[in-house]
PDB file of N, CA and C in Angstrom:
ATOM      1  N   UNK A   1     -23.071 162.353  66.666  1.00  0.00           N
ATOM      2  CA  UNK A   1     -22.458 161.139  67.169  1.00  0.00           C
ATOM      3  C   UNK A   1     -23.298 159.938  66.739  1.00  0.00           C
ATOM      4  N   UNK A   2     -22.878 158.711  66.317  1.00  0.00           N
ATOM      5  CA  UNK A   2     -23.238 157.894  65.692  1.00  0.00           C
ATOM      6  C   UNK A   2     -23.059 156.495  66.458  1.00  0.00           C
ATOM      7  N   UNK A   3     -24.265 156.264  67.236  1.00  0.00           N
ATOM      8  CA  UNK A   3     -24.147 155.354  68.021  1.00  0.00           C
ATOM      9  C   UNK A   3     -24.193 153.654  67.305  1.00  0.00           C
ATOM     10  N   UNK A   4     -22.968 152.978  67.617  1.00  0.00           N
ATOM     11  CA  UNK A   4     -22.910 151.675  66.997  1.00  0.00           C
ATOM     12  C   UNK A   4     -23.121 150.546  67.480  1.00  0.00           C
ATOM     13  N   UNK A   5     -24.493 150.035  67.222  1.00  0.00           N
ATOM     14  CA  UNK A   5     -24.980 148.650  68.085  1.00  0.00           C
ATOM     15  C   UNK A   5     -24.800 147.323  66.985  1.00  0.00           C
ATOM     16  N   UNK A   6     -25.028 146.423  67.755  1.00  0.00           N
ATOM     17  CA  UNK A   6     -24.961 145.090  67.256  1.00  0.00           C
ATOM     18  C   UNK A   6     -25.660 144.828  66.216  1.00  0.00           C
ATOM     19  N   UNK A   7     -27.118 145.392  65.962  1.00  0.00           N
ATOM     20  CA  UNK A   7     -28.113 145.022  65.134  1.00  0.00           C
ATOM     21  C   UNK A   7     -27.526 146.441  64.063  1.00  0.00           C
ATOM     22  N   UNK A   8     -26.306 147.290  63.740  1.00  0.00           N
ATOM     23  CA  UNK A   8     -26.244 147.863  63.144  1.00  0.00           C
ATOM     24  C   UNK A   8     -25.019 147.331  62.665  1.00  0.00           C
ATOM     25  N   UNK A   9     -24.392 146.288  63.402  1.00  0.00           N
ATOM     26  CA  UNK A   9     -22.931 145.995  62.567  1.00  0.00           C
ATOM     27  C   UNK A   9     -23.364 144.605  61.887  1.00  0.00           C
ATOM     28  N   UNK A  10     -24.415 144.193  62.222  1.00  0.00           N
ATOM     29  CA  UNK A  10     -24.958 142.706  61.490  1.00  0.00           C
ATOM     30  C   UNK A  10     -25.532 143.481  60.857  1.00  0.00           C
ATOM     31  N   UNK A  11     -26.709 144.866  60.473  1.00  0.00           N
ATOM     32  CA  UNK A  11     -27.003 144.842  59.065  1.00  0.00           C
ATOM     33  C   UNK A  11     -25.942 145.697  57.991  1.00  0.00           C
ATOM     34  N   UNK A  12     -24.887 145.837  58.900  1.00  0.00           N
ATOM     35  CA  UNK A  12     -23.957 146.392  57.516  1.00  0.00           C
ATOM     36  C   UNK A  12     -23.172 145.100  57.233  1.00  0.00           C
ATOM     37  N   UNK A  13     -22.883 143.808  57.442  1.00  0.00           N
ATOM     38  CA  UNK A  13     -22.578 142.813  57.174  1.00  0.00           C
ATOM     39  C   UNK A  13     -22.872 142.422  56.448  1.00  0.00           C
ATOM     40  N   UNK A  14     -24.273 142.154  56.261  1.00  0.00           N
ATOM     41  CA  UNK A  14     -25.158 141.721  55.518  1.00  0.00           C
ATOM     42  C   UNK A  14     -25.731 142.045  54.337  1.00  0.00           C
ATOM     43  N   UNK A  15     -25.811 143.584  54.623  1.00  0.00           N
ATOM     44  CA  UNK A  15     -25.722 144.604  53.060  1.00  0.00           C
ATOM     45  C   UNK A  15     -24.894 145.203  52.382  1.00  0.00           C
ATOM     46  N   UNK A  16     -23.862 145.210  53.353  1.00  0.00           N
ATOM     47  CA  UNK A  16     -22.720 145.746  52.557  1.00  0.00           C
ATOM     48  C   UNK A  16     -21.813 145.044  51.340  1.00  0.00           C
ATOM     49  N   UNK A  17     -21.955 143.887  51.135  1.00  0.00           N
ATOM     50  CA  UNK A  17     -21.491 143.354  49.937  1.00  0.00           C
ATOM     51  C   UNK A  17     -20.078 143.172  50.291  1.00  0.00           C
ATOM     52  N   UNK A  18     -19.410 143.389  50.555  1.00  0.00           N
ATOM     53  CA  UNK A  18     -18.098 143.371  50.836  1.00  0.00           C
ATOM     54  C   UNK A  18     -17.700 142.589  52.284  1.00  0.00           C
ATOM     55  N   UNK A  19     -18.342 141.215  52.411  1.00  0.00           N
ATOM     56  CA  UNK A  19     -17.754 139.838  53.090  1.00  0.00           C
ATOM     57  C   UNK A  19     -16.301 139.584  52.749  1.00  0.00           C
ATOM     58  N   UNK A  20     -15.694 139.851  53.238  1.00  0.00           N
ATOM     59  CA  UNK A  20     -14.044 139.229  53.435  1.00  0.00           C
ATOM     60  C   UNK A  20     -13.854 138.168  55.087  1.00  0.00           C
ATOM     61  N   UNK A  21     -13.525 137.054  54.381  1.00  0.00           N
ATOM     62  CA  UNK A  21     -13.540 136.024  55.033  1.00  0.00           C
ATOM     63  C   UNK A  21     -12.016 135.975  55.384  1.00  0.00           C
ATOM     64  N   UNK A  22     -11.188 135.518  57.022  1.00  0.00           N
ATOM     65  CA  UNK A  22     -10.086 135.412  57.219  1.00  0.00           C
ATOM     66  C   UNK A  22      -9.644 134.135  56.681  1.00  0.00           C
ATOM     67  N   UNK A  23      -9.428 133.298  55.948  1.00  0.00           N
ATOM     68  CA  UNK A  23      -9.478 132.175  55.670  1.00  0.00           C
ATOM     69  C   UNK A  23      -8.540 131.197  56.697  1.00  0.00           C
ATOM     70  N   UNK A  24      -7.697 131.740  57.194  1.00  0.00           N
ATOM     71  CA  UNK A  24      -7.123 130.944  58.918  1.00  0.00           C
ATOM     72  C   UNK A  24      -7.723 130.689  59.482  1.00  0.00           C
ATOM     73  N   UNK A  25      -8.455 131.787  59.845  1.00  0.00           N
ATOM     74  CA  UNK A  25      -9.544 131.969  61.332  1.00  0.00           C
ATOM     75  C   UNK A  25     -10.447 130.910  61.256  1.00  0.00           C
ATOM     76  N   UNK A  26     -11.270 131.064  60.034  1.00  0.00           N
ATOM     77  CA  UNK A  26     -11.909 130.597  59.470  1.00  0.00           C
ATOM     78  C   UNK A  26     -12.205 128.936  59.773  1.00  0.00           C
ATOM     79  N   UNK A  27     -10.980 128.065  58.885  1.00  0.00           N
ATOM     80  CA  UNK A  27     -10.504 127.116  58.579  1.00  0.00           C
ATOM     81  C   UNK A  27     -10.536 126.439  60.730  1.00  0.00           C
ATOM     82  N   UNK A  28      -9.671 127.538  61.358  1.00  0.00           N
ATOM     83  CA  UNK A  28      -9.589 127.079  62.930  1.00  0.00           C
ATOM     84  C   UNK A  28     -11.029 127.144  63.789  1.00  0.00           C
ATOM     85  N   UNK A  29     -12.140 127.625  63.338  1.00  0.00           N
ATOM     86  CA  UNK A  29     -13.404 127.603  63.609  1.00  0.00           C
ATOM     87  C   UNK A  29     -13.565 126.806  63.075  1.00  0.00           C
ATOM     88  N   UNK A  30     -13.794 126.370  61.649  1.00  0.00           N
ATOM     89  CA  UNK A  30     -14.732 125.182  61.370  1.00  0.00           C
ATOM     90  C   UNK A  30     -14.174 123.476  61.742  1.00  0.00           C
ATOM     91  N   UNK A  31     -12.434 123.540  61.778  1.00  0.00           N
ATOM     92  CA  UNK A  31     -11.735 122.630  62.605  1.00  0.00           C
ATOM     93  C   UNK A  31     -12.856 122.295  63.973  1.00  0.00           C
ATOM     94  N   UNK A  32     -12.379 122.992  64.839  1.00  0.00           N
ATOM     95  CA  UNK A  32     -13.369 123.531  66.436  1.00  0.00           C
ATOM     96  C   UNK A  32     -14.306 122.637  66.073  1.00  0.00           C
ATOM     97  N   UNK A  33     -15.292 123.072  65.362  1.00  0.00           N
ATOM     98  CA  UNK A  33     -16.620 122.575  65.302  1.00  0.00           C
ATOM     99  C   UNK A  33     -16.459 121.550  65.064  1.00  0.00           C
ATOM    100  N   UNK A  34     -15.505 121.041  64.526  1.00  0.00           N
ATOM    101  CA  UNK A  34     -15.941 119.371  63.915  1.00  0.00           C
ATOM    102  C   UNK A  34     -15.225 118.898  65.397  1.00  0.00           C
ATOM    103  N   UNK A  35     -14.714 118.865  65.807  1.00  0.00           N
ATOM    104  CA  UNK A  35     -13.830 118.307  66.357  1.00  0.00           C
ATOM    105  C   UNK A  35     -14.901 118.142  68.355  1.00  0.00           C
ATOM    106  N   UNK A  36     -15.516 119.691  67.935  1.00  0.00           N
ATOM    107  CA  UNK A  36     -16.545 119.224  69.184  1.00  0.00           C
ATOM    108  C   UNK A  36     -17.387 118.219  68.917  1.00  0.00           C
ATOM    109  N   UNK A  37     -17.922 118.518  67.922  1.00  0.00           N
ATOM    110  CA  UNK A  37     -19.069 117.435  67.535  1.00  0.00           C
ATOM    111  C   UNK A  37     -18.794 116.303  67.432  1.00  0.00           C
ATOM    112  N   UNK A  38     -17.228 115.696  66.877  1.00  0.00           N
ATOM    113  CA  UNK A  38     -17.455 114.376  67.191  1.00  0.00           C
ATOM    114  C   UNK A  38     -16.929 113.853  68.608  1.00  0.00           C
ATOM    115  N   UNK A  39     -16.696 114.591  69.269  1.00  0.00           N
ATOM    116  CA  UNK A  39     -16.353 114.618  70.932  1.00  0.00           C
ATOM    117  C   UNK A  39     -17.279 114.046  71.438  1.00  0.00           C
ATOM    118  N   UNK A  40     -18.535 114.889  71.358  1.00  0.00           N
ATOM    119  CA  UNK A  40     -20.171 115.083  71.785  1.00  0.00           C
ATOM    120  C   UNK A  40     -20.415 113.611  71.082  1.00  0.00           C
ATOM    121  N   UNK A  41     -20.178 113.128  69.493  1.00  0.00           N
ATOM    122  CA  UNK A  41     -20.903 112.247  69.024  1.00  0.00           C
ATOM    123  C   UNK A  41     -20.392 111.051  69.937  1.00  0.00           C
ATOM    124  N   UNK A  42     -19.067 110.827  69.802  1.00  0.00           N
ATOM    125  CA  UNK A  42     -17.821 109.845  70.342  1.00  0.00           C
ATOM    126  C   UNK A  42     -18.452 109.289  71.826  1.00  0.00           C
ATOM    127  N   UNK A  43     -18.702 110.588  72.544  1.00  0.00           N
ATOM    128  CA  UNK A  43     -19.163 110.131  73.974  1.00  0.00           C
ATOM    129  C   UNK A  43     -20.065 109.723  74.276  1.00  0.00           C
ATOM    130  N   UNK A  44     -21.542 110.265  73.184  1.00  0.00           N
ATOM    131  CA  UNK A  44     -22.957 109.457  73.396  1.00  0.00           C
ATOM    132  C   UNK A  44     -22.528 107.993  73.031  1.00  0.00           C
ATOM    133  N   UNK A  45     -21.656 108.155  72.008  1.00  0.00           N
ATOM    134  CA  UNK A  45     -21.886 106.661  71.354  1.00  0.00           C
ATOM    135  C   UNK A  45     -21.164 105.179  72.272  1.00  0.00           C
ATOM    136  N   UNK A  46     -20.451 105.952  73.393  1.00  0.00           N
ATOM    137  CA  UNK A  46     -19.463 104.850  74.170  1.00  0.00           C
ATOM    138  C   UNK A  46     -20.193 104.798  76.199  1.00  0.00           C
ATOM    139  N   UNK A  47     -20.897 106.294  76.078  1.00  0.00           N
ATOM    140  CA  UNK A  47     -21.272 106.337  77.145  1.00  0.00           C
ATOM    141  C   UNK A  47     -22.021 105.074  77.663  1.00  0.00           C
ATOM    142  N   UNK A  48     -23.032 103.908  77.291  1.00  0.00           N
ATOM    143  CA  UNK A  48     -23.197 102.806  77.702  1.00  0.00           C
ATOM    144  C   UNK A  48     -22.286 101.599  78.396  1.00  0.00           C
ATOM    145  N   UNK A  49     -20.850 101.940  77.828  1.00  0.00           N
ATOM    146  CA  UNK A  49     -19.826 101.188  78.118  1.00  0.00           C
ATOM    147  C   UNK A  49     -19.217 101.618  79.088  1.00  0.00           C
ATOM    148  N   UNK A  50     -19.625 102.941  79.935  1.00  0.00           N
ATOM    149  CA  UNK A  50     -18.738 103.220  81.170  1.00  0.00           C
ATOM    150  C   UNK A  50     -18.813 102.172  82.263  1.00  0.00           C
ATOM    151  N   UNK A  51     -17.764 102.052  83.146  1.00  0.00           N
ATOM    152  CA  UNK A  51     -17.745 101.031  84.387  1.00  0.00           C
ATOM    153  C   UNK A  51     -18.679 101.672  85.514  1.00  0.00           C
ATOM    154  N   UNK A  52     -19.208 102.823  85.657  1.00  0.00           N
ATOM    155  CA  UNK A  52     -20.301 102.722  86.358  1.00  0.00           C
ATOM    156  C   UNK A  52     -21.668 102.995  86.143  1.00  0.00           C
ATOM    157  N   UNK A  53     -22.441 102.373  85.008  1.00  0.00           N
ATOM    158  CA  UNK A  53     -23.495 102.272  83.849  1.00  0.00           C
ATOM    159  C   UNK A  53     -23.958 100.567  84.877  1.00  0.00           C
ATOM    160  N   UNK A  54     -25.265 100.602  85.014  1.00  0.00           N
ATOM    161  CA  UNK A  54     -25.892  99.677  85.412  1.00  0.00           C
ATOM    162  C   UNK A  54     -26.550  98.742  84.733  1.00  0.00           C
TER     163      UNK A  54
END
């Protein structure tokens, strides 16, 4: 029996040569990310202007 852990499916990822990328999935993750970050950027950058800021 062939026990399958995390640090065994990241090093067959990694060595196995054969990366196939979903390119949807993909594309909707790296969307995500931008879209938090300029959330995060958007709000530092206005947070001075809130009505209860002293």
């Amino acid at each position: 029996m062939v026990v399958f852990t995390q640090s065994n499916g990241l090093r067959w990822v990694i060595f196995s040569g054969k990366l196939q990328i979903y390119l949807p999935e993909f594309a909707l993750f790296v969307a995500l990310v931008v879209l938090l970050w300029s959330s995060i950027w958007h709000l530092y950058k206005t947070e001075c202007t809130f009505a209860d800021m002293d």
